[in-house]
Protein backbone atom coordinates (compact mmCIF):
# COMPACT_ATOMS: atom_id res chain seq x y z
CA UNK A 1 94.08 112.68 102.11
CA UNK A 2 92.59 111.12 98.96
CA UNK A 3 91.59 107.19 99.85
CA UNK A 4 92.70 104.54 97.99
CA UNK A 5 89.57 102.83 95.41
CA UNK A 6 89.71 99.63 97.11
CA UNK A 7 87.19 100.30 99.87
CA UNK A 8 85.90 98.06 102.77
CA UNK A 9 82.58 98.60 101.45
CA UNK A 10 83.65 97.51 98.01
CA UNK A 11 80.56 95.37 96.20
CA UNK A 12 80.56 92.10 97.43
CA UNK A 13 79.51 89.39 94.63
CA UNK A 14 77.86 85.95 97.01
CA UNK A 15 77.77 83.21 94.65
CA UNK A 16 76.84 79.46 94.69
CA UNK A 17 80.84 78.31 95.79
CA UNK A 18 80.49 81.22 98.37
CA UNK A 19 84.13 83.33 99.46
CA UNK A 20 86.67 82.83 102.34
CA UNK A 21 85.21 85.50 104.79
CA UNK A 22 82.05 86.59 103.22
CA UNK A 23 78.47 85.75 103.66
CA UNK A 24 77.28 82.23 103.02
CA UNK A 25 76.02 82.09 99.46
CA UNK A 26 71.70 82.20 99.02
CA UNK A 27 69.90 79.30 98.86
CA UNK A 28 69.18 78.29 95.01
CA UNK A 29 67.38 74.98 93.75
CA UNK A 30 67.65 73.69 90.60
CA UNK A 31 65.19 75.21 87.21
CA UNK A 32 61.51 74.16 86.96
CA UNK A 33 61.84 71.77 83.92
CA UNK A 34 58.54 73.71 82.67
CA UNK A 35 60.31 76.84 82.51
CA UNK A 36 63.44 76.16 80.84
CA UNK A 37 63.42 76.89 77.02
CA UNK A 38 65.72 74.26 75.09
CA UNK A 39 67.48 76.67 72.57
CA UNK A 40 68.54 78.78 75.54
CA UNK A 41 70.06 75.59 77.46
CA UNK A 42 71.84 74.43 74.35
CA UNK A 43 72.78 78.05 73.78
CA UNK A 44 74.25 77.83 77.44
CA UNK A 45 76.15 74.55 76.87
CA UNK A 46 77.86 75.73 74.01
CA UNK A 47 78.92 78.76 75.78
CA UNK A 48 80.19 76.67 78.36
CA UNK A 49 82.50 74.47 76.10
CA UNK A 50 80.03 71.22 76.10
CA UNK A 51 79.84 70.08 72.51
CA UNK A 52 76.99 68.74 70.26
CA UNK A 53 76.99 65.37 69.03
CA UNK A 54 74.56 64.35 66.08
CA UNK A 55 73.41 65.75 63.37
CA UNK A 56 71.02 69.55 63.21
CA UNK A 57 68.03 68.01 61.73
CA UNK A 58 66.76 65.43 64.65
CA UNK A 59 64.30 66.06 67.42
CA UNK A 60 67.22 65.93 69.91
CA UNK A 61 70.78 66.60 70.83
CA UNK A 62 73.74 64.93 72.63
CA UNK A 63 75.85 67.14 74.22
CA UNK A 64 79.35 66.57 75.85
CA UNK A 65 81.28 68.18 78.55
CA UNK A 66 84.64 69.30 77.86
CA UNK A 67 86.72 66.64 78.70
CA UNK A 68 84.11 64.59 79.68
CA UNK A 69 82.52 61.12 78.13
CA UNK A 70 79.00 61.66 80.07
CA UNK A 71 76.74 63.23 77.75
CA UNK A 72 73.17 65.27 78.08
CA UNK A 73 70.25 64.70 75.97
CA UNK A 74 68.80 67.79 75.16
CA UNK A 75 65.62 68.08 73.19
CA UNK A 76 65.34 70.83 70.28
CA UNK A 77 62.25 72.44 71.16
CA UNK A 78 58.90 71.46 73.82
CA UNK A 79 56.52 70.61 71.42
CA UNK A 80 57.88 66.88 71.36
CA UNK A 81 56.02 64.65 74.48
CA UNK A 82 58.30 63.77 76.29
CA UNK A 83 60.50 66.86 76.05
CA UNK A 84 60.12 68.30 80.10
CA UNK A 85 60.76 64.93 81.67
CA UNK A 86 63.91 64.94 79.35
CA UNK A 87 64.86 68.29 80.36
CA UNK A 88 64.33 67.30 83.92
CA UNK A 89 66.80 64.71 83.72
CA UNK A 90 69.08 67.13 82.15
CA UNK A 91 69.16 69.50 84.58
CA UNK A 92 69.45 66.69 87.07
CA UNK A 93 72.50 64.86 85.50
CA UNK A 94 73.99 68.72 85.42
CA UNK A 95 73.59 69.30 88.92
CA UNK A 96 75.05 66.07 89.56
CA UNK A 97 78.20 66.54 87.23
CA UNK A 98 81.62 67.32 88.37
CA UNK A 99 82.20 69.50 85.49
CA UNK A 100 83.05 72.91 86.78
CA UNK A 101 80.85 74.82 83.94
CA UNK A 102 77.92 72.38 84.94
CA UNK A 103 77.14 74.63 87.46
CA UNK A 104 77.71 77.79 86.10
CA UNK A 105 75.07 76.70 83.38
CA UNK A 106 72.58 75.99 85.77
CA UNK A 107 73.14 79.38 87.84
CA UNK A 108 72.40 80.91 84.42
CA UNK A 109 69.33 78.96 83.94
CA UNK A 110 67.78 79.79 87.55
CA UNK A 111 68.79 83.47 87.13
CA UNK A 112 68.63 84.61 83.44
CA UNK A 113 72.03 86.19 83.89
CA UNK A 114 74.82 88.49 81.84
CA UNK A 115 78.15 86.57 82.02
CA UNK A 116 81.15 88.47 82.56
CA UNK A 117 84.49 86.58 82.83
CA UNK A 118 87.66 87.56 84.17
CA UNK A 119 90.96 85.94 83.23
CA UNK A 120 94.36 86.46 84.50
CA UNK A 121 98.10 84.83 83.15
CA UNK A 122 99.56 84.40 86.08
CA UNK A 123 102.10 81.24 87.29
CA UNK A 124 100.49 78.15 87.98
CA UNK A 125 100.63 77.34 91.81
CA UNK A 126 102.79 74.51 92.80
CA UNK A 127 101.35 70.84 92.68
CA UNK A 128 98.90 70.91 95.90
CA UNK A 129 99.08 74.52 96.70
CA UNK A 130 96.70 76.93 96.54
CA UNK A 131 97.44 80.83 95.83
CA UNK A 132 94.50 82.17 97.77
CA UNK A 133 96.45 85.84 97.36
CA UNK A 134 96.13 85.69 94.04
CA UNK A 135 92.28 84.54 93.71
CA UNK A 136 91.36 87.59 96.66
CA UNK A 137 93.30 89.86 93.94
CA UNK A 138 91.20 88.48 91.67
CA UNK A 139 88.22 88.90 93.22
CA UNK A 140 88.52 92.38 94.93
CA UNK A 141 89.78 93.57 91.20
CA UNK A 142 86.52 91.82 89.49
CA UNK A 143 83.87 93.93 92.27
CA UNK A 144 85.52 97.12 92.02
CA UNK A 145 84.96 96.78 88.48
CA UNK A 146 81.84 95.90 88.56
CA UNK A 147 80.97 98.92 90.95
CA UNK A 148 82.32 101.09 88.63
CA UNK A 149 80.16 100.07 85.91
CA UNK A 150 77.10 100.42 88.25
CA UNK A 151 78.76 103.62 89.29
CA UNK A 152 78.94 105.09 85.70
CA UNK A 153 74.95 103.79 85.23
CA UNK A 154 74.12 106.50 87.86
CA UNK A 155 76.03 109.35 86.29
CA UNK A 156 79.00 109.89 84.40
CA UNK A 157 81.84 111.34 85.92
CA UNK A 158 85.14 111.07 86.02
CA UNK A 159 85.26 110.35 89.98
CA UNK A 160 82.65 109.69 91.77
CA UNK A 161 84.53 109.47 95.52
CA UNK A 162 81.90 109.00 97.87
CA UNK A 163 78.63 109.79 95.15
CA UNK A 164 76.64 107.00 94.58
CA UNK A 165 78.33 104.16 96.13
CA UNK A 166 74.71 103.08 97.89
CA UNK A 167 72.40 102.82 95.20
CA UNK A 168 74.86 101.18 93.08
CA UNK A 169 76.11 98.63 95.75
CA UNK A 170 72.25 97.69 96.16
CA UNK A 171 72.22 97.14 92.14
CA UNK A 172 75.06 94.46 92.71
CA UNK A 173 73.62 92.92 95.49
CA UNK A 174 72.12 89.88 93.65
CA UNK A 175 75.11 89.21 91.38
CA UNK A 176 76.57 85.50 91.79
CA UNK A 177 80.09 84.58 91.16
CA UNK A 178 82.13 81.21 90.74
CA UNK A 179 85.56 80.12 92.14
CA UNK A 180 88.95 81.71 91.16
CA UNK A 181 91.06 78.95 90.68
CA UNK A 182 95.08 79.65 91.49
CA UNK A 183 93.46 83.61 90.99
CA UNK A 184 93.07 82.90 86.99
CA UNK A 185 89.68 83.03 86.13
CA UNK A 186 86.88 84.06 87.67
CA UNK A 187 82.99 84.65 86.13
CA UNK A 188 80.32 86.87 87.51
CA UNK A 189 76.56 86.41 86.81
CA UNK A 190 74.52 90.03 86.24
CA UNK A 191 70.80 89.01 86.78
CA UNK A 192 69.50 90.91 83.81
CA UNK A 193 66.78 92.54 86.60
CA UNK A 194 67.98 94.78 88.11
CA UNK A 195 71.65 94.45 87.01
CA UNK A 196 71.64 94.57 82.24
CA UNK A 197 72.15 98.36 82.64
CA UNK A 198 75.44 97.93 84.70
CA UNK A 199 76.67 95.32 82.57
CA UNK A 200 76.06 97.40 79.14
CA UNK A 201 77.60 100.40 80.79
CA UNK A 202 80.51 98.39 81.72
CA UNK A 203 80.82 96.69 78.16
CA UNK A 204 80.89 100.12 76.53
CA UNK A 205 83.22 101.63 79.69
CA UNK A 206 85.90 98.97 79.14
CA UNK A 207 86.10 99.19 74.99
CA UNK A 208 86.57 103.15 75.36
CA UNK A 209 88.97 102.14 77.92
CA UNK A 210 91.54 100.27 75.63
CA UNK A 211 90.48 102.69 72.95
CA UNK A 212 91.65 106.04 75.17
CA UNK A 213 94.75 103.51 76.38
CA UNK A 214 95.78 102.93 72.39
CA UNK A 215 95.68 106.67 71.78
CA UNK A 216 97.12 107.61 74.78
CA UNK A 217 101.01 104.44 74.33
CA UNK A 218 100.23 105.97 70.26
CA UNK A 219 100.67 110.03 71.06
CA UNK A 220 101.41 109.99 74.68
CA UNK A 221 98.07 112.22 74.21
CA UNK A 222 95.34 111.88 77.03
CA UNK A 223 92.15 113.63 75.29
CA UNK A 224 90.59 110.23 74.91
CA UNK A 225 90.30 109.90 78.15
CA UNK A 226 88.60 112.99 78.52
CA UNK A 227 85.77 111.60 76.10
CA UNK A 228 85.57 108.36 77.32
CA UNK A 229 83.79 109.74 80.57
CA UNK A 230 80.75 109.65 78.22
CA UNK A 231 81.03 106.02 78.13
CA UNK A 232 81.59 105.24 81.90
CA UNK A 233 85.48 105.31 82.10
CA UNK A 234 86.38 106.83 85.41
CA UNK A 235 89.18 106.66 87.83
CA UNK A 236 86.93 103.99 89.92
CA UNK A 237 87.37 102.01 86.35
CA UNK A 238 90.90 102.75 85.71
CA UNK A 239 92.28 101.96 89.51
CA UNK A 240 90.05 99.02 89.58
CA UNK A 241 92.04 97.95 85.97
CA UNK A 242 95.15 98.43 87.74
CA UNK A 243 94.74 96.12 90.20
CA UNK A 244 93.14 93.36 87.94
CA UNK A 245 96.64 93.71 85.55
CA UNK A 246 98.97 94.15 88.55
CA UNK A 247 101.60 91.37 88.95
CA UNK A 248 100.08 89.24 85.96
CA UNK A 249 101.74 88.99 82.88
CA UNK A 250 98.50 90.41 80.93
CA UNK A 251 94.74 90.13 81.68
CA UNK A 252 91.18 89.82 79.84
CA UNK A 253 87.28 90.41 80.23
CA UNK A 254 84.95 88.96 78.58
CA UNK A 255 81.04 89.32 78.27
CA UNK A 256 78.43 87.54 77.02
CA UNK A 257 74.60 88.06 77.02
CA UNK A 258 72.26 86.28 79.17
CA UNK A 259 70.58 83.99 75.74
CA UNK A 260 67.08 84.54 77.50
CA UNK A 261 67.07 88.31 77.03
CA UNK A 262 69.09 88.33 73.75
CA UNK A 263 70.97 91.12 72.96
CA UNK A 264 70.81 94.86 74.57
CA UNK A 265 70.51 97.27 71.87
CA UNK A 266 73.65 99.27 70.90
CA UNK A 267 75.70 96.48 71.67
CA UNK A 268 77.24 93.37 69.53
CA UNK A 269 76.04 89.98 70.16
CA UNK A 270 79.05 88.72 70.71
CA UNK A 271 81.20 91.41 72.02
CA UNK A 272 85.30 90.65 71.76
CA UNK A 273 86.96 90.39 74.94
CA UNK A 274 89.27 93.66 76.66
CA UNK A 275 92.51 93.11 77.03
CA UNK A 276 95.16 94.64 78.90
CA UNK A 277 98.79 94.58 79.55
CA UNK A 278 101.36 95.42 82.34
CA UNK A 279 102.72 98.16 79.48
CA UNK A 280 98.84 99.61 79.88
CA UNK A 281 99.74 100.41 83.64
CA UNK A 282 101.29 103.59 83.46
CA UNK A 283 98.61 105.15 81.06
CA UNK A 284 95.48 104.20 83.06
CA UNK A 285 97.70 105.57 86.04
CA UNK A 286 97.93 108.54 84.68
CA UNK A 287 94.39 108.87 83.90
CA UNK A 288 93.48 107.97 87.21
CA UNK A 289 95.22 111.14 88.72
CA UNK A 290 93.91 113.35 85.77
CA UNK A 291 90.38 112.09 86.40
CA UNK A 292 90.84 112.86 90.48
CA UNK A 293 92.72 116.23 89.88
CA UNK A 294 90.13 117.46 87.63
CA UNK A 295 86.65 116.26 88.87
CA UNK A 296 84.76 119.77 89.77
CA UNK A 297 83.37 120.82 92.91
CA UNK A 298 79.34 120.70 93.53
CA UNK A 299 76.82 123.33 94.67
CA UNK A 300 74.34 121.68 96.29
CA UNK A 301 71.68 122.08 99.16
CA UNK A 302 72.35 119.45 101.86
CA UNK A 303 69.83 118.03 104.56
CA UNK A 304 71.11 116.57 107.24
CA UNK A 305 70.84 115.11 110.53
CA UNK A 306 73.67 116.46 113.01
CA UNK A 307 75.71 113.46 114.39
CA UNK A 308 78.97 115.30 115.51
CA UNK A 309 79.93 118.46 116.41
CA UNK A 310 83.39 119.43 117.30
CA UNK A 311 85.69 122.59 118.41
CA UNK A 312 88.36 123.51 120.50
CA UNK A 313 86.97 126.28 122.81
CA UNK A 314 83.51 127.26 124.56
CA UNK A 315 83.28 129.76 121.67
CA UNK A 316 83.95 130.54 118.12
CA UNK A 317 83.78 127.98 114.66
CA UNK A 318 83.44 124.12 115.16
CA UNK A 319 83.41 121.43 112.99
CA UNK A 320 79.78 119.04 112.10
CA UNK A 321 79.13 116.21 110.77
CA UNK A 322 76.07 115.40 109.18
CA UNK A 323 74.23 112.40 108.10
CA UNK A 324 73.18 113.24 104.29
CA UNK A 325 69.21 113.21 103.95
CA UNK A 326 68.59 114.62 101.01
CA UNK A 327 70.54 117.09 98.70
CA UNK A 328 73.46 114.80 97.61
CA UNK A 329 74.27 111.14 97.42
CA UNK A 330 77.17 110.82 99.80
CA UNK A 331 76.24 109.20 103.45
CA UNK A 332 77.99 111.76 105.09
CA UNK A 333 79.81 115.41 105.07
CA UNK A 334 82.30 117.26 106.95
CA UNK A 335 81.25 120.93 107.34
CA UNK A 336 83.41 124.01 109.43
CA UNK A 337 81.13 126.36 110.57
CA UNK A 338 81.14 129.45 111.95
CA UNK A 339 80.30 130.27 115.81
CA UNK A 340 76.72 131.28 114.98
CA UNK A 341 75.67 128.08 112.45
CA UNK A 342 77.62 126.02 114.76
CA UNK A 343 75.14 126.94 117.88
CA UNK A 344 72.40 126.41 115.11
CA UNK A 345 73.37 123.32 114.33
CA UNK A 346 74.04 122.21 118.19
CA UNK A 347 70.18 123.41 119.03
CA UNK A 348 68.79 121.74 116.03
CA UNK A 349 70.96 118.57 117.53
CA UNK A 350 69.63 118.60 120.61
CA UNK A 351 66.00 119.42 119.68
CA UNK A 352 66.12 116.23 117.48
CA UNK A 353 65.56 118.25 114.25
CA UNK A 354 67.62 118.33 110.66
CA UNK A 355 69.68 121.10 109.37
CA UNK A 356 69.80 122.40 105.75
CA UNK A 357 73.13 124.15 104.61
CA UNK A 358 74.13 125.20 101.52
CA UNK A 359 77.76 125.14 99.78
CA UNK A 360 80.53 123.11 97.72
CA UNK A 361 80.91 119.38 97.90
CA UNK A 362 84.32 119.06 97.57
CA UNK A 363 86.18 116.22 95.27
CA UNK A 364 89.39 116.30 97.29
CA UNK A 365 88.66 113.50 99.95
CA UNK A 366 86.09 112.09 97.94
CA UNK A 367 83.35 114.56 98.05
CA UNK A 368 82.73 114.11 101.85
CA UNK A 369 83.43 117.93 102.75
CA UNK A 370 81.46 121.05 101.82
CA UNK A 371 82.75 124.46 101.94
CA UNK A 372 81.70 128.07 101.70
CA UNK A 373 78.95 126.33 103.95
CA UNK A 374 76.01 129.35 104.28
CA UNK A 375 72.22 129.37 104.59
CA UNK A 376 72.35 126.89 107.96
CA UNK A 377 69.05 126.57 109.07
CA UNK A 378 67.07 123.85 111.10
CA UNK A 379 64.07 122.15 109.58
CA UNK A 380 61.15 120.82 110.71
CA UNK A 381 60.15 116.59 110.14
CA UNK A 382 56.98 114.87 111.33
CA UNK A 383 57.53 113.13 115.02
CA UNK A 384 58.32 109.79 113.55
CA UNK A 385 61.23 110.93 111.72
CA UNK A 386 62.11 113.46 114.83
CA UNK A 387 62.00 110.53 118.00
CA UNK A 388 64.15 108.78 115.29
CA UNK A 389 66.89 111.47 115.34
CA UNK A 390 66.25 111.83 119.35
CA UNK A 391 67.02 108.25 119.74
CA UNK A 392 70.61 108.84 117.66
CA UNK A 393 71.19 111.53 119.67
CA UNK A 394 71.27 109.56 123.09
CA UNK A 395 73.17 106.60 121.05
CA UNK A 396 75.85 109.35 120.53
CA UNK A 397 75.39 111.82 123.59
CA UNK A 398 79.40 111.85 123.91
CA UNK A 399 79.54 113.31 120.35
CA UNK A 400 77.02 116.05 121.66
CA UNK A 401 78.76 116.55 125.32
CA UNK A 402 81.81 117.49 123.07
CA UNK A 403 79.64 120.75 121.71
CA UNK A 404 79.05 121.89 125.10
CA UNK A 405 82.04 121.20 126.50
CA UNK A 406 84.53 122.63 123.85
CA UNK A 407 86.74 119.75 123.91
């Protein structure tokens, strides 16, 4: 049965507010006055909405929140005197402000950061309430887009199922994120190490997006969506669209550039935000199922360790699991083998040694089964790697007493 996008081990994005039920946000202080450039803090505050007060010619600026009559003085560049004790109280009076995008400006100044924004139009909640379904929408919608982009920086495809997920889980890891208010808004900061090449892949996966979408409510025609793989666009992209539109009357993503690393190449300083409508729903549903249908099978050479083996008699084929080594980037595989590379791969199990099969990774399922499996054969490791597998043998000796047993 083909699993739904929205995975338990969907990327999760800790951030300085933290999330109901996640892990308690890291520990961040606030910017070494030393280190902060000026132009990229007044760059920040205009980004934010704070607005400059005085004229463009003076050795300093005023800036004001939105909404707000406290103001920042900001000097123009560090070659005045007593420009890092003003910065210093700058950051200060920020950290102590009650302005929401206050703090957003200082995440981006501790972690020079790629801001992508989320937006919703959805109801307001009623005076006092708080729709928390609406912000975990929110949120689960803005990391399985974001995994898709760091998906797509790993290779193009038009489903990637199981493929992948690890290395581009571990690219997110760092990424901060504010609140969701009433599940409205919500921004994400990419630290531009390791995370730039996610967010450019996702800037360029999201404009072929509405561009294949266009084409596809203009000539009911779905080629575009065929190209747009090139740019990143994959069912992971379009599902994860899906639910980010889903029961709103219209939503839009925004990105802009961290100010410190400027602009990546190939890509507009000040890129227009995505938009998308409830009317876009059926056509990135339908590309969803034609990316899934149409994803190929993979030859590939799998190593693995043997975790479970199952059949249903003392003789003939059984079914193995293996934990991937090396050969594909999916943690594990399903494999039905015949009665001889089943008793193979039950000596190799309990000899604490690897097998190495070759045959089709599947993209039904999600590319966790391989058929046509042939060439099963055990391989040797050094003894560190060998009492490792010994000692996951004995952790799961009811997975190998169902080998010998038959049940």
């Amino acid at each position: 049965m083909d699993e739904p996008v929205n995975q338990p081990d969907s990327v999760r994005l800790p951030g300085p507010s933290g999330f109901p039920g996640e892990a308690a946000a890291p520990s961040w202080s606030l910017p070494d006055p030393a280190r902060v450039d000026p132009a990229v803090l007044g760059a920040l505050l205009a980004r934010h909405g704070w607005q400059r007060r005085g004229g463009s010619g003076g050795p300093y600026s005023r800036w004001i929140p939105p909404g707000g009559t406290a103001s920042l003085l900001v000097p123009r560049s560090r070659v005045l005197p007593d420009s890092e004790e003003l910065l210093g109280e700058a950051l200060t009076a920020l950290a102590r402000s009650a302005a929401p995008s206050a703090r957003e400006v200082l995440v981006a100044l501790t972690v020079p950061s790629d801001e992508i924004r989320w937006r919703r139009e959805v109801p307001e909640p009623a005076a006092g309430a708080a729709d928390w379904l609406g912000a975990e929408q929110l949120h689960s919608a803005a990391r399985q887009i974001l995994l898709a982009g760091a998906l797509a920086v790993r290779g193009r495809a038009g489903y990637h199922g199981a493929r992948r997920r690890k290395r581009a889980l571990a690219a997110l890891g760092p990424v901060l994120v504010g609140p969701a208010p009433g599940g409205r808004t919500l921004t994400a900061f990419v630290p531009v190490a390791p995370g730039r090449p996610a967010a450019v892949r996702l800037h360029h996966a999201l404009h072929a997006t509405r561009e294949a979408v266009d084409y596809q409510r203009a000539t009911g025609g779905m080629e575009a969506f065929d190209n747009a793989v090139a740019a990143g666009v994959s069912r992971e992209l379009t599902e994860a669209l899906v639910a980010l539109v889903r029961g709103s009357a219209g939503a839009a993503i925004a990105l802009d550039w961290a100010p410190a690393a400027g602009t990546p190449d190939g890509c507009p300083a000040r890129p227009e935000p995505v938009e998308f409508s409830p009317g876009d729903l059926p056509a990135l549903r339908r590309a969803g199922a034609r990316y899934l249908r149409d994803e190929p099978a993979v030859t590939v050479r799998i190593t693995g360790a043997v975790v479970r083996l199952r059949r249903s008699g003392p003789r003939g084929a059984g079914i193995v699991r293996l934990r991937v080594l090396a050969g594909a980037e999916v943690p594990h595989v399903r494999i039905e083998l015949d009665e001889e590379a089943y008793r193979i791969a039950g000596q190799a199990h309990l000899v604490g040694l690897p097998v190495r099969v070759e045959g089709r990774l599947e993209s039904r399922g999600g590319f966790r089964r391989l058929t046509g499996a042939s060439q099963v054969v055990p391989v040797q490791v050094d003894d560190e790697e060998r009492d490792r597998l010994m000692k996951s043998l004995q952790e799961n000796v009811d997975s190998f007493e169902e080998a010998c047993t038959g049940e």
